[in-house]
PDB file of N, CA and C in Angstrom:
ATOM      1  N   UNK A   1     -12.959   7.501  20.438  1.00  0.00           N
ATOM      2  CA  UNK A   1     -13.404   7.390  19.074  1.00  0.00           C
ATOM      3  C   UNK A   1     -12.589   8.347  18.216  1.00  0.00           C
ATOM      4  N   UNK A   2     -12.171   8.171  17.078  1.00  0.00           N
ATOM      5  CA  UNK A   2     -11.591   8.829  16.083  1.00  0.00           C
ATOM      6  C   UNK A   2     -12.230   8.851  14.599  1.00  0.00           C
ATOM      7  N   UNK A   3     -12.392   9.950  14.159  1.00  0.00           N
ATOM      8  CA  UNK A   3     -12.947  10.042  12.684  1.00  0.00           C
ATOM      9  C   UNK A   3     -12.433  11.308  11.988  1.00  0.00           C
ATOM     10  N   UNK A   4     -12.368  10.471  10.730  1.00  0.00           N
ATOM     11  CA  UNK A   4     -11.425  11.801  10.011  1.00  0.00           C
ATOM     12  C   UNK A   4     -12.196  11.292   8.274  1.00  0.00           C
ATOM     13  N   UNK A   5     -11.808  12.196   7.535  1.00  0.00           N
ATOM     14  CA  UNK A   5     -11.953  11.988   5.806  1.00  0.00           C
ATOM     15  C   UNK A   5     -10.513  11.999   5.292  1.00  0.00           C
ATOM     16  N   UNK A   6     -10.624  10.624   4.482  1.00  0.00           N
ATOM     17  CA  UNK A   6      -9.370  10.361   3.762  1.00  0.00           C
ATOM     18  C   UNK A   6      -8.890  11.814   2.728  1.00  0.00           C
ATOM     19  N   UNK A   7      -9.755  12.644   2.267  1.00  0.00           N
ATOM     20  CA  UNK A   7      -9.713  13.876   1.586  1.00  0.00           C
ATOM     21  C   UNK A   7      -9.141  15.252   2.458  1.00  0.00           C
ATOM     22  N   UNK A   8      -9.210  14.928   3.674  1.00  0.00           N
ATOM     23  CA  UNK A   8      -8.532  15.505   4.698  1.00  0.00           C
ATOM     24  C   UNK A   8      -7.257  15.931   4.710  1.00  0.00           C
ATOM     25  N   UNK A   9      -6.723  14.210   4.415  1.00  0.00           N
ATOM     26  CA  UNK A   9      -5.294  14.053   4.973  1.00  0.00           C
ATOM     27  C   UNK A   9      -4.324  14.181   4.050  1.00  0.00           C
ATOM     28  N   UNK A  10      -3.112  14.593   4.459  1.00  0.00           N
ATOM     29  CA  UNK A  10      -2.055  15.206   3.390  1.00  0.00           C
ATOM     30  C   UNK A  10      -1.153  13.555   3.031  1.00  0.00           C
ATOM     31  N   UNK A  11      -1.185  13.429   1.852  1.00  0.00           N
ATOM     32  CA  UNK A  11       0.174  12.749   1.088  1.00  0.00           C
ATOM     33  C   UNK A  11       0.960  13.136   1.594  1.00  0.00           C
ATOM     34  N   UNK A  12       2.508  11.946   1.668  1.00  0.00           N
ATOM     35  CA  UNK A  12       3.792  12.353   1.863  1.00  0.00           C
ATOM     36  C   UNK A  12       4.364  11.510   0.992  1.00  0.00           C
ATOM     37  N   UNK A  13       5.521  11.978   0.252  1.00  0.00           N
ATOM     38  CA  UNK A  13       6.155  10.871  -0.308  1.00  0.00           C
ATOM     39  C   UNK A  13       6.443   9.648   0.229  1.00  0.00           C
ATOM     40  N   UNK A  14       5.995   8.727  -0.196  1.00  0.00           N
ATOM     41  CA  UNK A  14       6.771   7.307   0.542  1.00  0.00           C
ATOM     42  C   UNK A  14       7.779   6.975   0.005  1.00  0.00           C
ATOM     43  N   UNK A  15       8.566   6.984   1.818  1.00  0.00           N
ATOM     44  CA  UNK A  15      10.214   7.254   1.998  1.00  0.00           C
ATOM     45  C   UNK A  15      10.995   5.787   1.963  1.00  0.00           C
ATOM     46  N   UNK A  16      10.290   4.767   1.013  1.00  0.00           N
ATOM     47  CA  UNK A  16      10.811   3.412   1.274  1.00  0.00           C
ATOM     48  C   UNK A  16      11.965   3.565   0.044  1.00  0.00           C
ATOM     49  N   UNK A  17      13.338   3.097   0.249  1.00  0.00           N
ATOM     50  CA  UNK A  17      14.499   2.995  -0.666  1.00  0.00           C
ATOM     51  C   UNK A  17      14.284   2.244  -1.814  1.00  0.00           C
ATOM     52  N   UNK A  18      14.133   2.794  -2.870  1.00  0.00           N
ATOM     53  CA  UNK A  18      13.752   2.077  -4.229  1.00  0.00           C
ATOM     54  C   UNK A  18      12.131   2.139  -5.030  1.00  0.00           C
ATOM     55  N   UNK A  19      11.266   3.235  -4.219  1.00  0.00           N
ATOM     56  CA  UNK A  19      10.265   3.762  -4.284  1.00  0.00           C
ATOM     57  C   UNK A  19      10.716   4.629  -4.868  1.00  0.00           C
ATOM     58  N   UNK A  20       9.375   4.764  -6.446  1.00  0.00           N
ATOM     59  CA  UNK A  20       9.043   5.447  -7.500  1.00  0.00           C
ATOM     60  C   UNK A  20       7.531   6.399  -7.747  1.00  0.00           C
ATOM     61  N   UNK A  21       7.570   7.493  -7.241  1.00  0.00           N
ATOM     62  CA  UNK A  21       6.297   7.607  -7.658  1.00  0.00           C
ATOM     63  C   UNK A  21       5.166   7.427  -7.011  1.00  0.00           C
ATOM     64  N   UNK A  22       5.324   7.330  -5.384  1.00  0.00           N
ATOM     65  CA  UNK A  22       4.636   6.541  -4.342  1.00  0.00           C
ATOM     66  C   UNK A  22       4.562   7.812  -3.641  1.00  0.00           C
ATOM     67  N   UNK A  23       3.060   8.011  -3.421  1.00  0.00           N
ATOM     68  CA  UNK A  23       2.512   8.512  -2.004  1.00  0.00           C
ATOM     69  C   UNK A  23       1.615   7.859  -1.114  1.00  0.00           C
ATOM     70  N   UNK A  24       1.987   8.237   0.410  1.00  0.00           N
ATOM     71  CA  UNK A  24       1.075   7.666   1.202  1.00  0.00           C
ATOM     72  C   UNK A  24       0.549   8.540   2.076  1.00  0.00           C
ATOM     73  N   UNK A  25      -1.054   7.847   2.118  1.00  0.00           N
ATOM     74  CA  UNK A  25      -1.749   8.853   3.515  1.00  0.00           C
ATOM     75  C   UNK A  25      -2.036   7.786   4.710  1.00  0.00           C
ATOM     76  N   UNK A  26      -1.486   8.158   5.911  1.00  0.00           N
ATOM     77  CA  UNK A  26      -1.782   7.778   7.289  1.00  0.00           C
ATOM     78  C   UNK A  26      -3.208   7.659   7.201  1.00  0.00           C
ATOM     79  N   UNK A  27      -4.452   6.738   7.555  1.00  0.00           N
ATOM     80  CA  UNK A  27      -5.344   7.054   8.054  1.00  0.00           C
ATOM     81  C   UNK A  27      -5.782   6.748   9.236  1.00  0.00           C
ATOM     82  N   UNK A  28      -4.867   5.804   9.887  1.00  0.00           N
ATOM     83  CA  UNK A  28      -4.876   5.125  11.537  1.00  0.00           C
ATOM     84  C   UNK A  28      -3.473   4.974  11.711  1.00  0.00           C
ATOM     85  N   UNK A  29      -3.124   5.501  13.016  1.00  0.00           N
ATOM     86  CA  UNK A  29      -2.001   5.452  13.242  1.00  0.00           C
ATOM     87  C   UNK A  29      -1.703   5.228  14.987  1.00  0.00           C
ATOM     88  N   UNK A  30      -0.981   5.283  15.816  1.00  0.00           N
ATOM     89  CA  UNK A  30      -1.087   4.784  16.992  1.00  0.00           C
ATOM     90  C   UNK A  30      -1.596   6.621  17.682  1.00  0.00           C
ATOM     91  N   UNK A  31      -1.078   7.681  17.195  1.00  0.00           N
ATOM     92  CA  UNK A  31      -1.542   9.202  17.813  1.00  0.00           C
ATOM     93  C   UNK A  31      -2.994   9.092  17.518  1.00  0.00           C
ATOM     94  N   UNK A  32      -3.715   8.300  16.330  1.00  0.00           N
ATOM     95  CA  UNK A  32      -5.053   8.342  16.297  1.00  0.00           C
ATOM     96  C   UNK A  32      -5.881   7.447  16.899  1.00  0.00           C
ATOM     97  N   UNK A  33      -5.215   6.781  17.702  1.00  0.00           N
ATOM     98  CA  UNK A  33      -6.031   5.509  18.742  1.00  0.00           C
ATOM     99  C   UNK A  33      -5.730   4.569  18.440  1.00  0.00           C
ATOM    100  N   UNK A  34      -4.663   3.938  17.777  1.00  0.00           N
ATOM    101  CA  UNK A  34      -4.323   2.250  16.716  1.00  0.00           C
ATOM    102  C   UNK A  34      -3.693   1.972  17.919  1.00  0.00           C
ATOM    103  N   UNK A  35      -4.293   0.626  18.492  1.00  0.00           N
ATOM    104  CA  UNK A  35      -3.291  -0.180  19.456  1.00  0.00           C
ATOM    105  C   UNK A  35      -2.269  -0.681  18.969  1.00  0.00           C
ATOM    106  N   UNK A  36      -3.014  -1.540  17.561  1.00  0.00           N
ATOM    107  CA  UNK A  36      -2.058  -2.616  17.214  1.00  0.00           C
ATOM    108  C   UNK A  36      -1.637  -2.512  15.497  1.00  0.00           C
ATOM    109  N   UNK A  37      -2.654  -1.822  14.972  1.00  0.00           N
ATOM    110  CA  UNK A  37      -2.311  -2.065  13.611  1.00  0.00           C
ATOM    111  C   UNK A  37      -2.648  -0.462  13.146  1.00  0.00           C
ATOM    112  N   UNK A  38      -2.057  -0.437  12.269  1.00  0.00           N
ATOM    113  CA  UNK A  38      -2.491   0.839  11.419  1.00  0.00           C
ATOM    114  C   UNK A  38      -2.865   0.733   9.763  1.00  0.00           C
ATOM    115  N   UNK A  39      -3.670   2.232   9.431  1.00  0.00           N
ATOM    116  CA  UNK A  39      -4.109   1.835   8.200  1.00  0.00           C
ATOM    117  C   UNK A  39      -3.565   2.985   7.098  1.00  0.00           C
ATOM    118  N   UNK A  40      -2.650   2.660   6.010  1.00  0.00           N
ATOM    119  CA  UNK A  40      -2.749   3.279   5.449  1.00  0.00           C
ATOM    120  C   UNK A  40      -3.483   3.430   3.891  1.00  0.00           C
ATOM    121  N   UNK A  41      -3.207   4.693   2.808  1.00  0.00           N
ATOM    122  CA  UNK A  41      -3.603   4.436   2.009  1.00  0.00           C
ATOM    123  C   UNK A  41      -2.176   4.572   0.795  1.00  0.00           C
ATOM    124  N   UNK A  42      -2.083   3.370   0.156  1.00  0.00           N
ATOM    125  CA  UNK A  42      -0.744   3.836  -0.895  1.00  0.00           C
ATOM    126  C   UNK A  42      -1.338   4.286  -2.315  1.00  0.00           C
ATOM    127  N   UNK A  43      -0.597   5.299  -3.414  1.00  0.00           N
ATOM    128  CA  UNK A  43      -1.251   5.755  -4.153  1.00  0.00           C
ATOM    129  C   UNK A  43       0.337   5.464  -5.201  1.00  0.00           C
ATOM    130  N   UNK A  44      -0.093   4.625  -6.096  1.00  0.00           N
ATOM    131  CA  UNK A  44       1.590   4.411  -6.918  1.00  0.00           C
ATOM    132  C   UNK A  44       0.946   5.259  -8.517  1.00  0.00           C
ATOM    133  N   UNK A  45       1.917   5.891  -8.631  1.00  0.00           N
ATOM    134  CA  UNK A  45       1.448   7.491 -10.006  1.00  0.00           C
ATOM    135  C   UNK A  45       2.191   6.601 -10.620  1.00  0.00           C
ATOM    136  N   UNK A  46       1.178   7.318 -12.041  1.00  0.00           N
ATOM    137  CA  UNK A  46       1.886   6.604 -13.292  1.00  0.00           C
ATOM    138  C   UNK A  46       3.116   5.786 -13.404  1.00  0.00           C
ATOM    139  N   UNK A  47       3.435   5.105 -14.162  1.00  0.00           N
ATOM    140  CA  UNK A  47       5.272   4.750 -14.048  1.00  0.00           C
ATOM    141  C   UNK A  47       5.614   4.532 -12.746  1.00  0.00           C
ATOM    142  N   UNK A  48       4.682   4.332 -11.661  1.00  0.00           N
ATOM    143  CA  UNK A  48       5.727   4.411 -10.283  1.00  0.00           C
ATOM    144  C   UNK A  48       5.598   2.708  -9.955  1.00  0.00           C
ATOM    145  N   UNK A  49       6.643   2.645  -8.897  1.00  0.00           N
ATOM    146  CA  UNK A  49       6.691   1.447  -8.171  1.00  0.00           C
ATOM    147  C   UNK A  49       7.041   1.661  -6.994  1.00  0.00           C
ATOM    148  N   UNK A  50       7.129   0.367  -5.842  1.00  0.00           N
ATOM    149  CA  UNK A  50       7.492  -0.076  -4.784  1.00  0.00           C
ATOM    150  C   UNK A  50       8.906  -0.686  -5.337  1.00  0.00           C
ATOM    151  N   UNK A  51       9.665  -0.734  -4.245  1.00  0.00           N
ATOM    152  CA  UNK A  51      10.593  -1.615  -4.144  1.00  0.00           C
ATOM    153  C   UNK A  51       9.995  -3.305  -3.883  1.00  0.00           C
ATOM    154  N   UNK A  52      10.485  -3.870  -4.763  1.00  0.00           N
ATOM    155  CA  UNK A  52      10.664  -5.569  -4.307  1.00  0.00           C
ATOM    156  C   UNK A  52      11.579  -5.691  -2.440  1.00  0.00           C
ATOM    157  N   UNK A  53      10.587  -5.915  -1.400  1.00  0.00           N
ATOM    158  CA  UNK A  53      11.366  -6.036   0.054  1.00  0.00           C
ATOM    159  C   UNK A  53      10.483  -7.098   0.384  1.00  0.00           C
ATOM    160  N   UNK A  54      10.899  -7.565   2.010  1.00  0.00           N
ATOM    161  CA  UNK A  54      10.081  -7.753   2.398  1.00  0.00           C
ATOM    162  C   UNK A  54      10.362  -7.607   3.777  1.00  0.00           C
ATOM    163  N   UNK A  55       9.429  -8.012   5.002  1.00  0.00           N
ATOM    164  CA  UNK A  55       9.721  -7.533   6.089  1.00  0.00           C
ATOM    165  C   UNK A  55       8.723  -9.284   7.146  1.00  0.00           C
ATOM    166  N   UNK A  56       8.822  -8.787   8.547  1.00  0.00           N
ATOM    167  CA  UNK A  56       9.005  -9.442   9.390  1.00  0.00           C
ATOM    168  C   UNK A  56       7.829  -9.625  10.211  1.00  0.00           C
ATOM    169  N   UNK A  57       6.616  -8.772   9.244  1.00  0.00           N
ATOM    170  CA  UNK A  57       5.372  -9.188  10.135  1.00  0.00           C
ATOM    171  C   UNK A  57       4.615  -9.173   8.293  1.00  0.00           C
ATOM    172  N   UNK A  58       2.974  -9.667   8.486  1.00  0.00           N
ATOM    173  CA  UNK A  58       2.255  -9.483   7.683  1.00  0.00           C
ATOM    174  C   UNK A  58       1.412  -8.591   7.620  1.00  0.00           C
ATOM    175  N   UNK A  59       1.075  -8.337   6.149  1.00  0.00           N
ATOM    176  CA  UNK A  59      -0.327  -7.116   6.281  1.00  0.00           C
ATOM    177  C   UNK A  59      -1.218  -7.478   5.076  1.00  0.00           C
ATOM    178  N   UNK A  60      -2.360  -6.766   4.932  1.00  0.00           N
ATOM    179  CA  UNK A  60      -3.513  -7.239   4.134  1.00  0.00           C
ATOM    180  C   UNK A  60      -3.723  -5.745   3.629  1.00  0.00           C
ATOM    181  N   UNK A  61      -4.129  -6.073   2.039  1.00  0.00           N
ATOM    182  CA  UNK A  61      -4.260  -4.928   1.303  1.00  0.00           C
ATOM    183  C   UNK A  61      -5.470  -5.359   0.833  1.00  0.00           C
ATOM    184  N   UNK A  62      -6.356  -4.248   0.237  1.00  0.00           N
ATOM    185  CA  UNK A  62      -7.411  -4.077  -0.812  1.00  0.00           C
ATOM    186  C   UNK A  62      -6.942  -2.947  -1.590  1.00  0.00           C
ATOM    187  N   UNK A  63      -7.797  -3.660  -2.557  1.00  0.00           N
ATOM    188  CA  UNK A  63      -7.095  -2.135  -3.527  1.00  0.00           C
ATOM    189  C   UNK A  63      -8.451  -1.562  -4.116  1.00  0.00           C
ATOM    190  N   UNK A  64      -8.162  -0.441  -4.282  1.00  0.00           N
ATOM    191  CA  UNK A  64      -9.231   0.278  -4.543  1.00  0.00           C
ATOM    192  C   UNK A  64      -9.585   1.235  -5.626  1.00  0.00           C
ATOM    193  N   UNK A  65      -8.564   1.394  -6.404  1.00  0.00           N
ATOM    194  CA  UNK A  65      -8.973   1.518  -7.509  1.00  0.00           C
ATOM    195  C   UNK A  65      -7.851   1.473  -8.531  1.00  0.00           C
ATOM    196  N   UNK A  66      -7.421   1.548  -9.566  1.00  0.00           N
ATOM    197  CA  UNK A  66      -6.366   1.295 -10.639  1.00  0.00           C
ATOM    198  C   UNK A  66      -6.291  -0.061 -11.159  1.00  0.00           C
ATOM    199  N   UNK A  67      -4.702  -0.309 -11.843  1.00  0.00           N
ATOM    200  CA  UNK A  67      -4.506  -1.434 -11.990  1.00  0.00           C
ATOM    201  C   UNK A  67      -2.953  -1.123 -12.012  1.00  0.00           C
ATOM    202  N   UNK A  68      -2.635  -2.532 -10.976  1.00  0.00           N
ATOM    203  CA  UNK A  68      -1.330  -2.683 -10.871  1.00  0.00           C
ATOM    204  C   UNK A  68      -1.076  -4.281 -11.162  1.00  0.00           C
ATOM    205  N   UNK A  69       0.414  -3.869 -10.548  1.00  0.00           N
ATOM    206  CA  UNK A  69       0.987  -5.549 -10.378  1.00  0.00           C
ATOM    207  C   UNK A  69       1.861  -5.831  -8.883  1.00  0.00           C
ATOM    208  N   UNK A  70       1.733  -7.421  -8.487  1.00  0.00           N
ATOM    209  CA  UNK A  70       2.035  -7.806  -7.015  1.00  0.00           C
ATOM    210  C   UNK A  70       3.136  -8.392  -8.095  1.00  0.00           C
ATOM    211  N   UNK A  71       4.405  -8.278  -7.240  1.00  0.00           N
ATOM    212  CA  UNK A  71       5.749  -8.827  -7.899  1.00  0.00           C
ATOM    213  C   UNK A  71       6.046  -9.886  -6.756  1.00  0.00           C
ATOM    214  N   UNK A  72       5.842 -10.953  -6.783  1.00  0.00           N
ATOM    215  CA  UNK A  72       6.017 -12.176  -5.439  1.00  0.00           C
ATOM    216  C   UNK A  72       6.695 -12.370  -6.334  1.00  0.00           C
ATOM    217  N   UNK A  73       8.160 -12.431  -5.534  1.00  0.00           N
ATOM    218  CA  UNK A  73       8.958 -13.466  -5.780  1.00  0.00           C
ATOM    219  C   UNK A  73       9.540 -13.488  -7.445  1.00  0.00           C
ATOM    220  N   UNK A  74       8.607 -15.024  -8.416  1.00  0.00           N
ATOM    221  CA  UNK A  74       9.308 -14.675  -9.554  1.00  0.00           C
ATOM    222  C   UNK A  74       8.243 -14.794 -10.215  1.00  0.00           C
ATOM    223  N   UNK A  75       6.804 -14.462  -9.457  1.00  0.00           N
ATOM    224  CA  UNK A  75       5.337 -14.736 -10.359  1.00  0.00           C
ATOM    225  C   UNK A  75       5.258 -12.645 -10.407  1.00  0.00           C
ATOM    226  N   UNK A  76       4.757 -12.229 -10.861  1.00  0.00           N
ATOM    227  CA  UNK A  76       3.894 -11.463 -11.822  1.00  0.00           C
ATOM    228  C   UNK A  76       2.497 -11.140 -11.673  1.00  0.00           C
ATOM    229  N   UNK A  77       1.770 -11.032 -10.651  1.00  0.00           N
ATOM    230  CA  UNK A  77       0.234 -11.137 -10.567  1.00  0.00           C
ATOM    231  C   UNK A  77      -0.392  -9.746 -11.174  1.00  0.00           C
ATOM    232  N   UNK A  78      -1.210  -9.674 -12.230  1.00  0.00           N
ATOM    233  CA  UNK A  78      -2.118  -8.717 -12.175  1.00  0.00           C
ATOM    234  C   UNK A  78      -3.031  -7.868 -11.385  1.00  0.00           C
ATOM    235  N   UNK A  79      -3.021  -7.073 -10.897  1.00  0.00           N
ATOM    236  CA  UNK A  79      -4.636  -6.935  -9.441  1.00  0.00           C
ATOM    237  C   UNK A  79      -5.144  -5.213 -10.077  1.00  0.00           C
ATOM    238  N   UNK A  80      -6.368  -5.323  -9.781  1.00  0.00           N
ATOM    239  CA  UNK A  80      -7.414  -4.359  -9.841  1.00  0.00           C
ATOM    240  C   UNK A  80      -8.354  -3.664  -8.567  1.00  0.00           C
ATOM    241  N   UNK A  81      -9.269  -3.369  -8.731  1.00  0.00           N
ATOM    242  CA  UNK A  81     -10.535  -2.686  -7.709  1.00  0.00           C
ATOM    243  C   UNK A  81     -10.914  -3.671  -7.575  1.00  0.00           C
ATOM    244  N   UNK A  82     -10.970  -3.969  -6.002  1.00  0.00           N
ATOM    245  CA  UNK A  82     -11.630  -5.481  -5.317  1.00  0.00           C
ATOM    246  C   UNK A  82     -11.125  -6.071  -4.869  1.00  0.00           C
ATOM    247  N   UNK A  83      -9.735  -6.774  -5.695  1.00  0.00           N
ATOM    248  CA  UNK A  83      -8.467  -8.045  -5.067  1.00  0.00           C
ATOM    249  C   UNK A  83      -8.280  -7.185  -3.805  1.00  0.00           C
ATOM    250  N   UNK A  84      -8.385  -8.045  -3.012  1.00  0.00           N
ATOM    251  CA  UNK A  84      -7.988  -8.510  -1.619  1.00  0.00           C
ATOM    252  C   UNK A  84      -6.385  -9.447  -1.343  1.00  0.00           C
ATOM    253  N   UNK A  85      -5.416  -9.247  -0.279  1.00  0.00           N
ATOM    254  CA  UNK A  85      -4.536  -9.832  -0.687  1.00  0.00           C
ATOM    255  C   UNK A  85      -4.069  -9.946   1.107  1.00  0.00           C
ATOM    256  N   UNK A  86      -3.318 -10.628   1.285  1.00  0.00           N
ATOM    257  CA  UNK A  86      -2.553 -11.095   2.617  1.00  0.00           C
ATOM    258  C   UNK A  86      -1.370 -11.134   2.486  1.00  0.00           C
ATOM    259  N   UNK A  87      -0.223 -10.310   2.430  1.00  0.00           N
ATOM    260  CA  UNK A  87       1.331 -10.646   2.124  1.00  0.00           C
ATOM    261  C   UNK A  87       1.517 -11.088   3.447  1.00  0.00           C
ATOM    262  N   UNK A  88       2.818 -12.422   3.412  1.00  0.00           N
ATOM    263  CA  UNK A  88       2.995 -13.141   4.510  1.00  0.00           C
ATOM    264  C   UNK A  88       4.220 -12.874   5.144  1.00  0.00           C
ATOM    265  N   UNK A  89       4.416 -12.984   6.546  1.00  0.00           N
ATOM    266  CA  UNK A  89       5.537 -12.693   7.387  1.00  0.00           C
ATOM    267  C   UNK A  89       6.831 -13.303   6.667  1.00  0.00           C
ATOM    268  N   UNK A  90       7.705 -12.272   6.064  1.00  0.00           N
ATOM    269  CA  UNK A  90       8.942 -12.505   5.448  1.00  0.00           C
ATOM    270  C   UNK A  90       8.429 -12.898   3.992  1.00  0.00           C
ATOM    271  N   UNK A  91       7.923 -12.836   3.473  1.00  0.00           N
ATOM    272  CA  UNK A  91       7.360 -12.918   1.646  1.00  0.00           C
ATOM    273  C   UNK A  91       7.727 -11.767   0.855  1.00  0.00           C
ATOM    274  N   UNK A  92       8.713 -11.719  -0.293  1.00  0.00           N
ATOM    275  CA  UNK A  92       9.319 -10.790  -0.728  1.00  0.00           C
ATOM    276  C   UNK A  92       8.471 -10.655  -1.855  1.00  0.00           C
ATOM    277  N   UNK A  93       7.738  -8.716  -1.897  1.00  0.00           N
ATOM    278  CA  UNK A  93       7.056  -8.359  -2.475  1.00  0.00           C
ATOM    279  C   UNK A  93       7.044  -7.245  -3.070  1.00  0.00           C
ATOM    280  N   UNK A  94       6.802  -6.586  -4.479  1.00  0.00           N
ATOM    281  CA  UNK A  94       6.595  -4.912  -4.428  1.00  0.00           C
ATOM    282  C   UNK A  94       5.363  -4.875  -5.221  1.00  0.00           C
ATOM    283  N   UNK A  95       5.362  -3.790  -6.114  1.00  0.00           N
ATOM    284  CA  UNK A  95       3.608  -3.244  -6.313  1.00  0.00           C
ATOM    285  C   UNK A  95       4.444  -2.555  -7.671  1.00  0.00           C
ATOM    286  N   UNK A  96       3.899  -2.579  -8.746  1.00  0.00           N
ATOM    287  CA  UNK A  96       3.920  -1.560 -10.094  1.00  0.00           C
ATOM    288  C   UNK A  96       2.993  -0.934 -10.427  1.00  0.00           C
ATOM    289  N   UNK A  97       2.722   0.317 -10.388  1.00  0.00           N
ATOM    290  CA  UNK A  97       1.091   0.631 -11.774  1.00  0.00           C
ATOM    291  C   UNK A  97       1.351   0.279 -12.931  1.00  0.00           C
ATOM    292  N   UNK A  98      -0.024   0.215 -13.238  1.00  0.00           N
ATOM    293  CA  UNK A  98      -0.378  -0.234 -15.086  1.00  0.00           C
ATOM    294  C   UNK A  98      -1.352   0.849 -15.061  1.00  0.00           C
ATOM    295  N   UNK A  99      -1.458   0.855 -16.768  1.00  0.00           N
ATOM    296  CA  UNK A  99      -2.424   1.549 -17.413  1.00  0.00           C
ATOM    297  C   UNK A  99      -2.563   3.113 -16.614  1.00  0.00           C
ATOM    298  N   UNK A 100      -3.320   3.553 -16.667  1.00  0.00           N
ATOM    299  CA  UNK A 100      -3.230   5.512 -17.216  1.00  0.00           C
ATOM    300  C   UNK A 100      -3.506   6.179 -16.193  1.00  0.00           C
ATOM    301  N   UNK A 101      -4.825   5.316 -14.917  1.00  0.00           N
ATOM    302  CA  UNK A 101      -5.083   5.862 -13.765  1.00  0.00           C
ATOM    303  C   UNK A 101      -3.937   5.264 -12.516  1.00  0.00           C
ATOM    304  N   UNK A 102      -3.494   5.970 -11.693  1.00  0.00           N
ATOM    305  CA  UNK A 102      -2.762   5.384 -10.081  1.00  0.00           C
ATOM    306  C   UNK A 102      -3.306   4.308  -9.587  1.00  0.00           C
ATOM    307  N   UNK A 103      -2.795   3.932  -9.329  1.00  0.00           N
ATOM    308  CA  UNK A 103      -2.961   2.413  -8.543  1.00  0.00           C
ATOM    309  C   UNK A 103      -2.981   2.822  -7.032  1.00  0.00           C
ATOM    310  N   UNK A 104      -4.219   2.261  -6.595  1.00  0.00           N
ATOM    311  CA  UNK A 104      -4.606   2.771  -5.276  1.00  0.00           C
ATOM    312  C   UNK A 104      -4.802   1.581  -4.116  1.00  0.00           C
ATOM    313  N   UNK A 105      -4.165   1.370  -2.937  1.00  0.00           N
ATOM    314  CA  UNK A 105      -4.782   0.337  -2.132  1.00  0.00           C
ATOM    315  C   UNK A 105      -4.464   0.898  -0.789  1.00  0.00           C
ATOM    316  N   UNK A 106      -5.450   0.132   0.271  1.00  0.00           N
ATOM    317  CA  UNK A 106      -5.136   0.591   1.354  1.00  0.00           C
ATOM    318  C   UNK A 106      -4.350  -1.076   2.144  1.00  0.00           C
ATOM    319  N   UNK A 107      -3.457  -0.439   3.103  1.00  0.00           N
ATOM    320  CA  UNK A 107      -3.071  -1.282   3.951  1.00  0.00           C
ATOM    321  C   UNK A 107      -3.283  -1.613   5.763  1.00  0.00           C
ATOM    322  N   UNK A 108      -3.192  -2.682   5.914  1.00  0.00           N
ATOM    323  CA  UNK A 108      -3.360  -2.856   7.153  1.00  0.00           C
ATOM    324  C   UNK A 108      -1.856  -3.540   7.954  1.00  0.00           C
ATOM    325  N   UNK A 109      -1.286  -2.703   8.628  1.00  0.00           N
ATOM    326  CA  UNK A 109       0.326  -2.915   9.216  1.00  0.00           C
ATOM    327  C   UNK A 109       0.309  -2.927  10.583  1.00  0.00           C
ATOM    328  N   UNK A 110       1.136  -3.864  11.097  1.00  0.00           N
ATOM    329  CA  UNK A 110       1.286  -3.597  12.643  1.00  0.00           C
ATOM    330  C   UNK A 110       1.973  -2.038  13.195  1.00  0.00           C
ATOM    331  N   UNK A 111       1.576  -1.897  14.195  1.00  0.00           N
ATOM    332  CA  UNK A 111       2.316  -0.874  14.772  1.00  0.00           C
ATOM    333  C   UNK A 111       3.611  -1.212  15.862  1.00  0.00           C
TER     334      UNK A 111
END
C-alpha cells in the first residue's frame, strides 16, 4: 500500500522541449508501487503552455481546476474543472492556460 498528500510533494519543472511555465508533481510512479501506469499532477502558470507533441501510447486527464485550452490538431477546445478527456495513441496535442488562475489537471500515463 502507498499513501502520500499531493501537498507533500515537490514540483519540478516540466522538462518537455517547448514547455512554458509548466510544473509537475509525481504522485504514482513505478518506486511508489505503479505496475503499469502512473499519475501525475500538471500545473500550467499563467502565460504557460505545453508543447503541441504527441506520443505512442494514450492517457486520460481530468482537470481540476483553472481554465485552459486542448490544442488537437487544428480544433481549439476550451476545458475547465470537471472535463474529463482521453488523448489517443499518436494524437497530436498540447495544453495553454487562460484566464488569471493555473490550469491544473492530473494525468494518467503508462509506465
Amino acid at each position: 500500500m502507498y499513501r502520500t498528500n499531493i501537498r507533500s510533494l515537490k514540483s519540478v519543472r516540466f522538462g518537455e522541449i517547448g514547455a512554458h511555465r509548466v510544473l509537475m508533481k509525481q504522485l504514482v510512479g513505478k518506486e511508489d508501487g505503479g505496475e503499469k501506469t502512473a499519475l501525475h499532477e500538471i500545473r500550467i502558470q499563467k502565460g504557460g503552455r505545453t508543447s503541441v507533441h504527441r506520443h505512442n501510447w494514450q492517457h486520460q486527464i481530468y482537470v481540476t481546476s483553472g481554465r485552459g485550452v486542448l490544442v488537437l490538431g487544428d480544433k481549439r477546445l476550451p476545458l475547465k474543472a470537471g472535463d474529463v478527456l482521453v488523448i489517443g495513441r499518436g494524437e497530436e496535442h498540447g495544453f495553454e492556460q487562460r484566464g488569471t488562475a493555473p490550469f491544473v489537471f492530473l494525468t494518467v500515463t503508462p509506465l
